[in-house]
PDB file of N, CA and C in Angstrom:
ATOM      1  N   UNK A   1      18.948  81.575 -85.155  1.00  0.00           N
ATOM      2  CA  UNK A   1      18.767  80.337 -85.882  1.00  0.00           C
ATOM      3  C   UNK A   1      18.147  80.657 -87.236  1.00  0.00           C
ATOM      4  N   UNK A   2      18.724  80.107 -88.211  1.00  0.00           N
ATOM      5  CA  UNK A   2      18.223  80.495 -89.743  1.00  0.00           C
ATOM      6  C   UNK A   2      17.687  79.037 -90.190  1.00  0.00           C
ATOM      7  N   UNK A   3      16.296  79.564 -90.337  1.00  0.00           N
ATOM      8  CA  UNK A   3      15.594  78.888 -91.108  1.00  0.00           C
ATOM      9  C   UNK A   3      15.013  78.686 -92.102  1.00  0.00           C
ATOM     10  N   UNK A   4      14.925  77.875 -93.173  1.00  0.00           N
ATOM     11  CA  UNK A   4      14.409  78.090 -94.248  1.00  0.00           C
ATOM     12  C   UNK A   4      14.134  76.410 -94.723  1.00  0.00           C
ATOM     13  N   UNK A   5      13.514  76.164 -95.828  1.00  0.00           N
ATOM     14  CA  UNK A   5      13.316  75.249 -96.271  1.00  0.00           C
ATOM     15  C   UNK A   5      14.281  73.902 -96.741  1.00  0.00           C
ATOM     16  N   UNK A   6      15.337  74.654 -96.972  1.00  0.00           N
ATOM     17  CA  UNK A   6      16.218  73.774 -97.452  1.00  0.00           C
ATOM     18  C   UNK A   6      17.126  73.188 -95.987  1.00  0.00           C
ATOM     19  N   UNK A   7      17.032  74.058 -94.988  1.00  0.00           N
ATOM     20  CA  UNK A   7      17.648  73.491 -93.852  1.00  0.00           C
ATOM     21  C   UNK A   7      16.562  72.243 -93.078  1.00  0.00           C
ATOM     22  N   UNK A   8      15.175  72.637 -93.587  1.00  0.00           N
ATOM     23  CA  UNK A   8      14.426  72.025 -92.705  1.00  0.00           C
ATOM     24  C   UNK A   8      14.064  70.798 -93.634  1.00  0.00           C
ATOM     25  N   UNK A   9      14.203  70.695 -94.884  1.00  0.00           N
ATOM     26  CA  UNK A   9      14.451  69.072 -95.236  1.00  0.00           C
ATOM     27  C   UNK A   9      15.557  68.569 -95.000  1.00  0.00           C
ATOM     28  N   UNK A  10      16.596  68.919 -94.650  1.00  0.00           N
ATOM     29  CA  UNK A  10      17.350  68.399 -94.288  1.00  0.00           C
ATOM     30  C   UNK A  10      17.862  67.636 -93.074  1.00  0.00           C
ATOM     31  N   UNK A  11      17.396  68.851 -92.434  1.00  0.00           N
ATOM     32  CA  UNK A  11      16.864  68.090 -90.928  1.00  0.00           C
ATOM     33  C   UNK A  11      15.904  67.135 -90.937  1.00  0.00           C
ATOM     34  N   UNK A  12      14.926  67.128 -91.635  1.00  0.00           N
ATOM     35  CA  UNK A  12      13.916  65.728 -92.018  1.00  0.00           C
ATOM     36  C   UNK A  12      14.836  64.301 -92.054  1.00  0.00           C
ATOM     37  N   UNK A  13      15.340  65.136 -93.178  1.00  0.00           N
ATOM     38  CA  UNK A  13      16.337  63.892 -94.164  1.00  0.00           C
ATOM     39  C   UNK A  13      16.975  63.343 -92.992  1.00  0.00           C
ATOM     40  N   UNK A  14      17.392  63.712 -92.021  1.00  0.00           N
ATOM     41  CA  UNK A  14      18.621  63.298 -91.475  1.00  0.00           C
ATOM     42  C   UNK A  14      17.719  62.539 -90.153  1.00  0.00           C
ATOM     43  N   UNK A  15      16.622  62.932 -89.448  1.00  0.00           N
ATOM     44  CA  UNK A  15      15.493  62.330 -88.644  1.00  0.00           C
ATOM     45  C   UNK A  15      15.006  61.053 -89.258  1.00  0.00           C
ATOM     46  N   UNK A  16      14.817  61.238 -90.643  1.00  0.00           N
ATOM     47  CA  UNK A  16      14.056  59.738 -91.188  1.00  0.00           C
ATOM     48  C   UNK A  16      15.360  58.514 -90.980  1.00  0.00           C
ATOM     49  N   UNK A  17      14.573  57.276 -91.059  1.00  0.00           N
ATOM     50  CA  UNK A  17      15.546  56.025 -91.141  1.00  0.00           C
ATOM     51  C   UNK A  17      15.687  56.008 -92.511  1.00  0.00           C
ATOM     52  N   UNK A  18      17.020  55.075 -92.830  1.00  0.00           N
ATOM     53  CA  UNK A  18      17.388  54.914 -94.151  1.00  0.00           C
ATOM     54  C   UNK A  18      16.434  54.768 -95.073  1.00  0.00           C
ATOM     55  N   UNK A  19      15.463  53.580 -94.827  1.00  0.00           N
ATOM     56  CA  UNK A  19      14.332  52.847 -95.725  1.00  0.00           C
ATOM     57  C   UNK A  19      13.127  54.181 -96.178  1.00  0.00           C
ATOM     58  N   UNK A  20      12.880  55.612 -95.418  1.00  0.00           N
ATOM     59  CA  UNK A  20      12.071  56.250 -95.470  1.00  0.00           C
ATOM     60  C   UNK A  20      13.120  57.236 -96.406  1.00  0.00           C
ATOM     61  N   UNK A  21      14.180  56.917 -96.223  1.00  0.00           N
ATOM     62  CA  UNK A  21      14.845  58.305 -96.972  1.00  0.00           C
ATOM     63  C   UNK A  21      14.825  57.886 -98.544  1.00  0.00           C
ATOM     64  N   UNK A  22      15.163  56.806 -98.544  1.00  0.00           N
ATOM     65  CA  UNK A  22      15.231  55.762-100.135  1.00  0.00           C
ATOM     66  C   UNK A  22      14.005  55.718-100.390  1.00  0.00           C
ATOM     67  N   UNK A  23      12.749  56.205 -99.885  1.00  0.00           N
ATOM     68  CA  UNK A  23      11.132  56.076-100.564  1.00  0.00           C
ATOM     69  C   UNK A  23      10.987  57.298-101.095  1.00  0.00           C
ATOM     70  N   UNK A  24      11.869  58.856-100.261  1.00  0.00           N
ATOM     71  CA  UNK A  24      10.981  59.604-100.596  1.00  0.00           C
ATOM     72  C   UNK A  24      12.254  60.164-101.993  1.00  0.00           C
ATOM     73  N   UNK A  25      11.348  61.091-102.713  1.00  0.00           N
ATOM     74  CA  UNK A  25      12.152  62.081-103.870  1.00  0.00           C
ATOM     75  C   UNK A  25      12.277  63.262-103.391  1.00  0.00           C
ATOM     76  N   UNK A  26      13.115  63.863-103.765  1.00  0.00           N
ATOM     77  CA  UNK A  26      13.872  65.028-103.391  1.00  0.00           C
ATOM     78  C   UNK A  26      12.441  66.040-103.381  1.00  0.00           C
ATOM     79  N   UNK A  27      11.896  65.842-104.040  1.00  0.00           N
ATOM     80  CA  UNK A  27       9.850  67.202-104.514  1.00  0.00           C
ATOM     81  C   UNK A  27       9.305  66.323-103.244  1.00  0.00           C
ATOM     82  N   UNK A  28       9.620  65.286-102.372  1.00  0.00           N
ATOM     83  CA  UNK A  28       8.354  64.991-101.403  1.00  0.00           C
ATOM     84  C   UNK A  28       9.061  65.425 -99.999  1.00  0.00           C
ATOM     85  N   UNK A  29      10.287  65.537 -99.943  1.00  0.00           N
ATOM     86  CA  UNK A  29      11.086  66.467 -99.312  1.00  0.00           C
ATOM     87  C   UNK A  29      10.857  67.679 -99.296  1.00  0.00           C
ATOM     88  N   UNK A  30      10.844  68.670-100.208  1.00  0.00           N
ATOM     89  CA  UNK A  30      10.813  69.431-100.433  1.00  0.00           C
ATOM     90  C   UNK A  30       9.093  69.983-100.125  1.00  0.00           C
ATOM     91  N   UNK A  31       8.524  69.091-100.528  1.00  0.00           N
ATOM     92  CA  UNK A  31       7.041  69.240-100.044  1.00  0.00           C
ATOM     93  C   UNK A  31       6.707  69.513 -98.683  1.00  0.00           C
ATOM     94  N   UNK A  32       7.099  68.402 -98.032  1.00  0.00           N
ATOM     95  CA  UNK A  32       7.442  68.195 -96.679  1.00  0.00           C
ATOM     96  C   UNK A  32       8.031  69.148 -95.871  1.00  0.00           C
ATOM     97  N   UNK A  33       8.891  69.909 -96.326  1.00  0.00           N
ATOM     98  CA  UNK A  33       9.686  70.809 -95.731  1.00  0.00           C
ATOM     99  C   UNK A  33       8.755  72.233 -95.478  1.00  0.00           C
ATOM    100  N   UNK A  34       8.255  72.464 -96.928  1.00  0.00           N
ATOM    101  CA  UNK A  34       7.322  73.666 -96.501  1.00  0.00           C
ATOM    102  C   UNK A  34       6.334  73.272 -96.050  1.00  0.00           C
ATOM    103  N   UNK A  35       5.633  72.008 -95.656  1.00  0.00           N
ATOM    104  CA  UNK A  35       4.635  72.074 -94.982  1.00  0.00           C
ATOM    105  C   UNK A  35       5.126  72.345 -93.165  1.00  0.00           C
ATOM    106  N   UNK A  36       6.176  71.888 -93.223  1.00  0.00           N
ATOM    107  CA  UNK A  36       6.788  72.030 -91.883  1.00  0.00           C
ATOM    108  C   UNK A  36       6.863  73.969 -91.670  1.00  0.00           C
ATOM    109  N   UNK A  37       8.196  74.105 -92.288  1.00  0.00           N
ATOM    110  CA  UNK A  37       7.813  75.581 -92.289  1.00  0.00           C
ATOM    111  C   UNK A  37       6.419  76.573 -91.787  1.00  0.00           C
ATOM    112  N   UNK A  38       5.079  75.816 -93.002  1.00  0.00           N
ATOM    113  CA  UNK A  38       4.115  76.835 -92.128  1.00  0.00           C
ATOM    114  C   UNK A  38       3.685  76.738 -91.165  1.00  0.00           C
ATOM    115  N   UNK A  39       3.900  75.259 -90.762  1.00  0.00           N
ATOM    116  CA  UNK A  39       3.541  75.051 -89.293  1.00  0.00           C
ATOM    117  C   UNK A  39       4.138  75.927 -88.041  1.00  0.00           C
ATOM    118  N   UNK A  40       5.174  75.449 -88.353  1.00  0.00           N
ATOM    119  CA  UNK A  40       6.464  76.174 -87.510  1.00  0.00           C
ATOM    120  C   UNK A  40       6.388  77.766 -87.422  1.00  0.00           C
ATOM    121  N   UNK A  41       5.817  78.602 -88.485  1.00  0.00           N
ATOM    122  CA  UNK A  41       5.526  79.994 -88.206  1.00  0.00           C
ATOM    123  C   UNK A  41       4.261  79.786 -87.613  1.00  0.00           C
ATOM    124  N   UNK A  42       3.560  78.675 -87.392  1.00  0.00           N
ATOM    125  CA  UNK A  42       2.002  79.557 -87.191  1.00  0.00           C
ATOM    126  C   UNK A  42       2.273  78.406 -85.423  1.00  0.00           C
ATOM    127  N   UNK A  43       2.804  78.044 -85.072  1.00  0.00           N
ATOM    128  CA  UNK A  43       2.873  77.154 -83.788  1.00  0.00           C
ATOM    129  C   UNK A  43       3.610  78.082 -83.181  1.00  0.00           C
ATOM    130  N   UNK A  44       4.412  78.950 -83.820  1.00  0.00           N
ATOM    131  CA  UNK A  44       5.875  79.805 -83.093  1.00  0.00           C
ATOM    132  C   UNK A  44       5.072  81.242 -82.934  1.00  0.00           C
ATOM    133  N   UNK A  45       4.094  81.416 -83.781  1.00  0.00           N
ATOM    134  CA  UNK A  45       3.602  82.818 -83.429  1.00  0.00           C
ATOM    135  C   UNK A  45       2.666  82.638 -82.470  1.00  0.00           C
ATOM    136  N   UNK A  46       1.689  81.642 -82.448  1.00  0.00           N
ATOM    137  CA  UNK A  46       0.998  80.965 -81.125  1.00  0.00           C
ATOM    138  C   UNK A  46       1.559  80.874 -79.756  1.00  0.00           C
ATOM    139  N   UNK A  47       2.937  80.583 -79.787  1.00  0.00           N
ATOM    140  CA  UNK A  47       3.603  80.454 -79.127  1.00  0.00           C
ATOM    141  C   UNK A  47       4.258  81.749 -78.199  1.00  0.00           C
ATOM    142  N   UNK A  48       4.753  82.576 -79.333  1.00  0.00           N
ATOM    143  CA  UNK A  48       5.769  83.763 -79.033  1.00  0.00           C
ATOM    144  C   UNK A  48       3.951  84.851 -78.308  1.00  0.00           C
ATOM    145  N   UNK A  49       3.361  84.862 -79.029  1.00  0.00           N
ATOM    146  CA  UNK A  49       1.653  85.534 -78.658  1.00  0.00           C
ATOM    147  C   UNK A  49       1.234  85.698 -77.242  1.00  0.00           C
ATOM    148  N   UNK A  50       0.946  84.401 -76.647  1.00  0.00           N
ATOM    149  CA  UNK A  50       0.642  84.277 -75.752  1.00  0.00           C
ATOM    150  C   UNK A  50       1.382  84.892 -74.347  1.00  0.00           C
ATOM    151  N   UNK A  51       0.142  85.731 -73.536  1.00  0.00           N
ATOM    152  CA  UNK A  51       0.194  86.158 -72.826  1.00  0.00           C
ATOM    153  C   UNK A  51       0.672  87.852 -73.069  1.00  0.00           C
ATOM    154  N   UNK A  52       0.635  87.845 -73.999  1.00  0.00           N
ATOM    155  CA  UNK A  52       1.140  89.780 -74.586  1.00  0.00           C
ATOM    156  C   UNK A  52       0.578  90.356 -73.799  1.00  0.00           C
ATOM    157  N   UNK A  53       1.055  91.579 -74.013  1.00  0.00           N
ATOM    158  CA  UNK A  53      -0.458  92.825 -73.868  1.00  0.00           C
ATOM    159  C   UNK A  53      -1.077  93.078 -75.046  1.00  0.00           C
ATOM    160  N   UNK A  54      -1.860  93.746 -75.286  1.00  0.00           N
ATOM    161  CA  UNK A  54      -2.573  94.515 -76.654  1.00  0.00           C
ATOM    162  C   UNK A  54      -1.140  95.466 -77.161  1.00  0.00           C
ATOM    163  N   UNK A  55      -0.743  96.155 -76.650  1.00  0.00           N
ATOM    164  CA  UNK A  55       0.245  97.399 -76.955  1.00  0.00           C
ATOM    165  C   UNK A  55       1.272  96.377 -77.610  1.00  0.00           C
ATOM    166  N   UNK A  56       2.036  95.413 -76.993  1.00  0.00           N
ATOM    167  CA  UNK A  56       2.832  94.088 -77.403  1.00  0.00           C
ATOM    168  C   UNK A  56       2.297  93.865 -78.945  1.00  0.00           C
ATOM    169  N   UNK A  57       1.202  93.398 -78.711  1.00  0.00           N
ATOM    170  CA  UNK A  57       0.650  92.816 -80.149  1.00  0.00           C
ATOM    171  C   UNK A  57       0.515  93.805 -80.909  1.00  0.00           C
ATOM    172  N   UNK A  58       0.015  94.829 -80.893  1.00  0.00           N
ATOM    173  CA  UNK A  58       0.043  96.351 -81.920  1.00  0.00           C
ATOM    174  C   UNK A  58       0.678  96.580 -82.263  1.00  0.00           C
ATOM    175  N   UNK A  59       2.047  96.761 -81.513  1.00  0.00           N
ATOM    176  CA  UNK A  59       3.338  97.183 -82.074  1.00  0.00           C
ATOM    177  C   UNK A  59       4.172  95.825 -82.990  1.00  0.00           C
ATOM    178  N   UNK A  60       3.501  94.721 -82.963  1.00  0.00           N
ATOM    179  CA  UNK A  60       4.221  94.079 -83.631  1.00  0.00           C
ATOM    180  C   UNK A  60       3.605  93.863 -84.883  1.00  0.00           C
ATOM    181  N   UNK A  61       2.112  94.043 -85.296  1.00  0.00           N
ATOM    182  CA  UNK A  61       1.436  93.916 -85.805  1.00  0.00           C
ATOM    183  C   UNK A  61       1.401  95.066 -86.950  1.00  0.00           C
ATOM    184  N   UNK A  62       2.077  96.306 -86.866  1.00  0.00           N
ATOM    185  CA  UNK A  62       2.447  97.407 -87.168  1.00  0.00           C
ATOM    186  C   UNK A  62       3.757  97.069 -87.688  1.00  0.00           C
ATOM    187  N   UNK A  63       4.762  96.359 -87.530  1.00  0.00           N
ATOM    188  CA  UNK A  63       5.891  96.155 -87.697  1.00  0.00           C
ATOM    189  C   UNK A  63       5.857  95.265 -88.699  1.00  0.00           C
ATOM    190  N   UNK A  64       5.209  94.222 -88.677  1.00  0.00           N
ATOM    191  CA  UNK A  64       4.747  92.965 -89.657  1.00  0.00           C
ATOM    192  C   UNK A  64       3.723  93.400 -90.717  1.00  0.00           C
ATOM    193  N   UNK A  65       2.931  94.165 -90.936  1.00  0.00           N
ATOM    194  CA  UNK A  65       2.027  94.862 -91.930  1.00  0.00           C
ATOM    195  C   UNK A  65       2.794  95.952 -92.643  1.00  0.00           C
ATOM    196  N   UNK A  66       3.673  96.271 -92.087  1.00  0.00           N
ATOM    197  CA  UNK A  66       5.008  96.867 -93.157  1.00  0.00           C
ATOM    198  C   UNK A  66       5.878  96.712 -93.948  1.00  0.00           C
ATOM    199  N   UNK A  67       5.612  96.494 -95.041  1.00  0.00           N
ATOM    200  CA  UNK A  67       6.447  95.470 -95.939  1.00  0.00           C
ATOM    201  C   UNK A  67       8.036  96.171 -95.852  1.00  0.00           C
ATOM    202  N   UNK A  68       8.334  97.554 -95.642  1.00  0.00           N
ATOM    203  CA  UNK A  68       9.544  97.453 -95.047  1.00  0.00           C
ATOM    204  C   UNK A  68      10.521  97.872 -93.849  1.00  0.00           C
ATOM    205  N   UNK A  69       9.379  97.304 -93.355  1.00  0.00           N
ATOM    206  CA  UNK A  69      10.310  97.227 -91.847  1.00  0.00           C
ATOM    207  C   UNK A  69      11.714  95.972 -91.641  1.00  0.00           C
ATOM    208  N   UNK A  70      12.815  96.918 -91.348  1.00  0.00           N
ATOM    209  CA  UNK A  70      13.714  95.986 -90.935  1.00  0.00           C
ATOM    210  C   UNK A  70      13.828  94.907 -90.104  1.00  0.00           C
ATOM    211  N   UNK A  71      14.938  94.337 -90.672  1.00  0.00           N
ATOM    212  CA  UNK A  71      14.831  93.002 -89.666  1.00  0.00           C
ATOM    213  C   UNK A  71      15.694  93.391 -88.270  1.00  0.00           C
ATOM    214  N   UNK A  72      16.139  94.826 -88.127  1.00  0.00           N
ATOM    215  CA  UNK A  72      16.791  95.088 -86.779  1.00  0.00           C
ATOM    216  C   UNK A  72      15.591  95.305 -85.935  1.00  0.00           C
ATOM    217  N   UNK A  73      14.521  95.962 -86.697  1.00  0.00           N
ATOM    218  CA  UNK A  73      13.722  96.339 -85.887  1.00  0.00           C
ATOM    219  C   UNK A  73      12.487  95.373 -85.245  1.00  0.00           C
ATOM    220  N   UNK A  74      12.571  94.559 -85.964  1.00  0.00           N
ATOM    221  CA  UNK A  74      11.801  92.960 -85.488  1.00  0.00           C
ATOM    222  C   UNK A  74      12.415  92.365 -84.277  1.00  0.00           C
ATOM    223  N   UNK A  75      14.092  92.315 -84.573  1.00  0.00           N
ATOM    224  CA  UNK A  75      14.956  91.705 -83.715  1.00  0.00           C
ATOM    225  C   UNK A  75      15.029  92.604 -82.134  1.00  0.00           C
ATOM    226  N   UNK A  76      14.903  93.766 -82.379  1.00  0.00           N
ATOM    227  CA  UNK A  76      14.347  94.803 -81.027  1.00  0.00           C
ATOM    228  C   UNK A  76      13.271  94.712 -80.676  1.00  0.00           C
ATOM    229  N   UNK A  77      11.964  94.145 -81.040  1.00  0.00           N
ATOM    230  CA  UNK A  77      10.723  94.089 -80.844  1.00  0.00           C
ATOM    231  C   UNK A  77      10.767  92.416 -79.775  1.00  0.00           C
ATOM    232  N   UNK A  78      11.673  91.509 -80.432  1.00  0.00           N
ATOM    233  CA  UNK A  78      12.008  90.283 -79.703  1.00  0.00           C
ATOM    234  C   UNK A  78      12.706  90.550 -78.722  1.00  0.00           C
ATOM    235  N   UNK A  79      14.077  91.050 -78.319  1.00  0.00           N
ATOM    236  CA  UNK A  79      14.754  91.250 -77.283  1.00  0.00           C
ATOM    237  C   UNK A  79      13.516  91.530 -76.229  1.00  0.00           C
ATOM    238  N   UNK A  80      13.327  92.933 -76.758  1.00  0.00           N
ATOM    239  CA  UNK A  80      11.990  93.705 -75.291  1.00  0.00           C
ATOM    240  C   UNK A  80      10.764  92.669 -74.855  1.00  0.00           C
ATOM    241  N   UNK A  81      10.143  92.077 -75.719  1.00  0.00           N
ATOM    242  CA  UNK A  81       9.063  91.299 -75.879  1.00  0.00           C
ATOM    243  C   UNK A  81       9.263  89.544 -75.286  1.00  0.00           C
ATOM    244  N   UNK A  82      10.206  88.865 -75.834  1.00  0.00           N
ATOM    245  CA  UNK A  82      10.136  87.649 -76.176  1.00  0.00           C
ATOM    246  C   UNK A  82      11.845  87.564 -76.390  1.00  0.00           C
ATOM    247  N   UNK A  83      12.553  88.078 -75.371  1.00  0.00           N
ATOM    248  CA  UNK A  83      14.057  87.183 -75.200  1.00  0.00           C
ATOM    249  C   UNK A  83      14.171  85.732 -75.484  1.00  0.00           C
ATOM    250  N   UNK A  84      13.577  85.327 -75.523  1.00  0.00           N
ATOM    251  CA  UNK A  84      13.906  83.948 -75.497  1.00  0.00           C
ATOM    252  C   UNK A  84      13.314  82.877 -76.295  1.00  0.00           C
ATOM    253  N   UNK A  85      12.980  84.279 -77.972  1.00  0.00           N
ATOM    254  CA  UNK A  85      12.649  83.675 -78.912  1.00  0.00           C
ATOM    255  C   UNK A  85      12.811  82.700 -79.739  1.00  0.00           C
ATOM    256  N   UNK A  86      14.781  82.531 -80.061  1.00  0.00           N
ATOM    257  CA  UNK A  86      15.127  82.317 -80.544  1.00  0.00           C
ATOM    258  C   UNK A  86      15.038  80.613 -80.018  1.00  0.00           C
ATOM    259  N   UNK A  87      15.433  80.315 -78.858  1.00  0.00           N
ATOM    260  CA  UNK A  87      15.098  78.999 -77.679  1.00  0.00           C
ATOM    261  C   UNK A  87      13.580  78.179 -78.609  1.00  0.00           C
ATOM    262  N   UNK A  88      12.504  79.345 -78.745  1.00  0.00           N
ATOM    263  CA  UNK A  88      10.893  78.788 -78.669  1.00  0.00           C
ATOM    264  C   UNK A  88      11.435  78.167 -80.390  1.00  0.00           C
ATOM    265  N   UNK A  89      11.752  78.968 -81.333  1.00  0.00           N
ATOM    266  CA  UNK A  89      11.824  78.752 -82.186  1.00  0.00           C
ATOM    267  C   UNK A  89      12.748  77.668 -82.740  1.00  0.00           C
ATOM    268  N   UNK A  90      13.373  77.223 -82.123  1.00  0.00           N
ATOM    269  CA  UNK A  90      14.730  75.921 -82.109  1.00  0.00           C
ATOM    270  C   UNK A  90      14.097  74.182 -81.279  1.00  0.00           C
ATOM    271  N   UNK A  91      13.076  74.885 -80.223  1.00  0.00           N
ATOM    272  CA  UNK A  91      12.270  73.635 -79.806  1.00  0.00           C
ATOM    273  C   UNK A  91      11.660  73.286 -80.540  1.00  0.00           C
ATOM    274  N   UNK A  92      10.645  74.447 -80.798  1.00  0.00           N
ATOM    275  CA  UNK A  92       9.475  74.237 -81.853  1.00  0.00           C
ATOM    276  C   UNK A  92       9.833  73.385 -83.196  1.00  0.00           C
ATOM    277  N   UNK A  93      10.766  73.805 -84.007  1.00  0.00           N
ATOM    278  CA  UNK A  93      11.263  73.173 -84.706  1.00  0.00           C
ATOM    279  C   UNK A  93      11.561  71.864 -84.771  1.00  0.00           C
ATOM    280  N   UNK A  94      12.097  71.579 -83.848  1.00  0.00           N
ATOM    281  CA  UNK A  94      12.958  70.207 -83.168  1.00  0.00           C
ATOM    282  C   UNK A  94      11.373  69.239 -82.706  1.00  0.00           C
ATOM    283  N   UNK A  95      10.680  69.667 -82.457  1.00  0.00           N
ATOM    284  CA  UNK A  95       9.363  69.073 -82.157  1.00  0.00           C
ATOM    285  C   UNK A  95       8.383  68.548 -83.049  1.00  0.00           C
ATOM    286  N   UNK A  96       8.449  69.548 -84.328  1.00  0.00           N
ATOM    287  CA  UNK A  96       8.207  69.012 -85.407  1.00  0.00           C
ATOM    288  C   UNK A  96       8.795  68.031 -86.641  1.00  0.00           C
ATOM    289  N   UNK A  97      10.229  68.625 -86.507  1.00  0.00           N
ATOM    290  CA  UNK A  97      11.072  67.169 -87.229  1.00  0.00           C
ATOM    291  C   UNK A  97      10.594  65.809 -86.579  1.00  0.00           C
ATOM    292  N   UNK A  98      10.246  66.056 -85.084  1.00  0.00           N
ATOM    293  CA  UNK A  98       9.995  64.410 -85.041  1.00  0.00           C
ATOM    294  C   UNK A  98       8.596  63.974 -85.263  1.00  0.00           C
ATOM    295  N   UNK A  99       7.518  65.213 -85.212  1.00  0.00           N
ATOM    296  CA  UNK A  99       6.085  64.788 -85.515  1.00  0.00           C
ATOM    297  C   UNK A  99       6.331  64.310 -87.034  1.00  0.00           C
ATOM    298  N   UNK A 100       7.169  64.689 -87.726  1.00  0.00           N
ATOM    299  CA  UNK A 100       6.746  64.648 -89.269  1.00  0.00           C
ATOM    300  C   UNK A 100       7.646  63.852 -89.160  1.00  0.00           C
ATOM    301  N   UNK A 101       8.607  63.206 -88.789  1.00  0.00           N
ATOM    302  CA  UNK A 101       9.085  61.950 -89.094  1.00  0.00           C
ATOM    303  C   UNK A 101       8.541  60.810 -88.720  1.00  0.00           C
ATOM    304  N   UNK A 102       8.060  60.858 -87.634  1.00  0.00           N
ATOM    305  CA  UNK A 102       7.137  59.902 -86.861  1.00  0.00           C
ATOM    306  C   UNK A 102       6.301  59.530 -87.703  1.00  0.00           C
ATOM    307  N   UNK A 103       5.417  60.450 -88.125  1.00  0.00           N
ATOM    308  CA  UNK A 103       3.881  60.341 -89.207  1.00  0.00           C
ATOM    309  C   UNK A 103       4.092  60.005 -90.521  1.00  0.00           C
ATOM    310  N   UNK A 104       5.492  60.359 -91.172  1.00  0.00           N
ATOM    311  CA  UNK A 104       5.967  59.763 -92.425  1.00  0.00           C
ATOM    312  C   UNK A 104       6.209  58.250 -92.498  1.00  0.00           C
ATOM    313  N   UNK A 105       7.156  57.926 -91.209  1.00  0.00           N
ATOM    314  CA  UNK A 105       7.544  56.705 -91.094  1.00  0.00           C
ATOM    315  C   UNK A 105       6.120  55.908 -90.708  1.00  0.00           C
ATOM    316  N   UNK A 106       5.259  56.396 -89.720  1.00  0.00           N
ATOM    317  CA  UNK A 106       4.260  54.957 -90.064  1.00  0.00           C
ATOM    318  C   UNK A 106       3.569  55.348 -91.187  1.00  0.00           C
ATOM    319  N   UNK A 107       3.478  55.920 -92.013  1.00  0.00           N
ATOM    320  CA  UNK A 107       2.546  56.266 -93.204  1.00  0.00           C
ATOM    321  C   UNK A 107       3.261  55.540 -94.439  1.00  0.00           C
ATOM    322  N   UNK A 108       4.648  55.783 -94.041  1.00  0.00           N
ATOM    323  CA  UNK A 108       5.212  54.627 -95.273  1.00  0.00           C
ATOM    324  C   UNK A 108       5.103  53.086 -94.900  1.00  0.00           C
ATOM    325  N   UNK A 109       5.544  52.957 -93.191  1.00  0.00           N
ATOM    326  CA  UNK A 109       5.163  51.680 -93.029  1.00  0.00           C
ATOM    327  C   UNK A 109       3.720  50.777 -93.035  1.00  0.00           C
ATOM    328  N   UNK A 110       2.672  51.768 -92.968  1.00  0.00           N
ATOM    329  CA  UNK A 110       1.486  51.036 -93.659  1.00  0.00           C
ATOM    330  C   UNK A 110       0.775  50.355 -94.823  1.00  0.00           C
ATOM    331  N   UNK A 111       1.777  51.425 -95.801  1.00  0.00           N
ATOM    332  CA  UNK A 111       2.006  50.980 -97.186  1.00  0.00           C
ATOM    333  C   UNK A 111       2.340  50.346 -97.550  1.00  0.00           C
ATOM    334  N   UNK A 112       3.805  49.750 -96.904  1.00  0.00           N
ATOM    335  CA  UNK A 112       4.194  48.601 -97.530  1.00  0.00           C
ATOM    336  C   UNK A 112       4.152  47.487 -96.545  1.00  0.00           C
ATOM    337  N   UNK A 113       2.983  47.225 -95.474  1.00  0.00           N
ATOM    338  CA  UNK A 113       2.495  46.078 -95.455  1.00  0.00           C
ATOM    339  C   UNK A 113       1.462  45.833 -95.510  1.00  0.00           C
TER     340      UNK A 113
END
């Protein structure tokens, strides 16, 4: 699953109701989106974390403090580790489009009554 910012306002965009989509500007979208994003890495590494071993976490921690370590070799660190990363990372996601739509929509609907 490829993620990035521009997929994940979009997915916003497409979660909000009409009336929330016509309030916001393309920069509060866009705002929105990377705030989602850091969530989503720091809920997904919380996530993917739990229950490791130390050796688990070292070796990934070693892998990630390497500015060039490949992305095959991340993707082998997931298979062995955390098969079923890609799943955590597609919920997770999906969990947050609706927190942040939810919280947008009554935050706009307070406003305008």
């Amino acid at each position: 699953m490829n993620v990035d910012k521009q997929s994940i306002a979009q997915m916003l965009n497409e979660a909000f109701p009409p009336v929330v989509r016509s309030a916001l500007d393309p920069a509060d979208l866009e705002s929105l989106a990377e705030r989602v994003l850091g969530e989503l890495e720091l809920r997904v590494g919380e996530r993917l974390s739990a229950g490791l071993s130390e050796t688990a976490m070292e070796e990934f921690e070693l892998l990630n403090d390497d500015p060039d370590t490949p992305w095959p070799a991340f993707a082998e660190w997931f298979r062995t580790y955390r098969p079923n990363y890609q799943e955590t990372v597609k919920q997770t996601l999906e969990e947050l489009i609706r927190e942040t739509a939810h919280k947008v929509t009554a935050a706009l609907s307070l406003q305008t009554s």
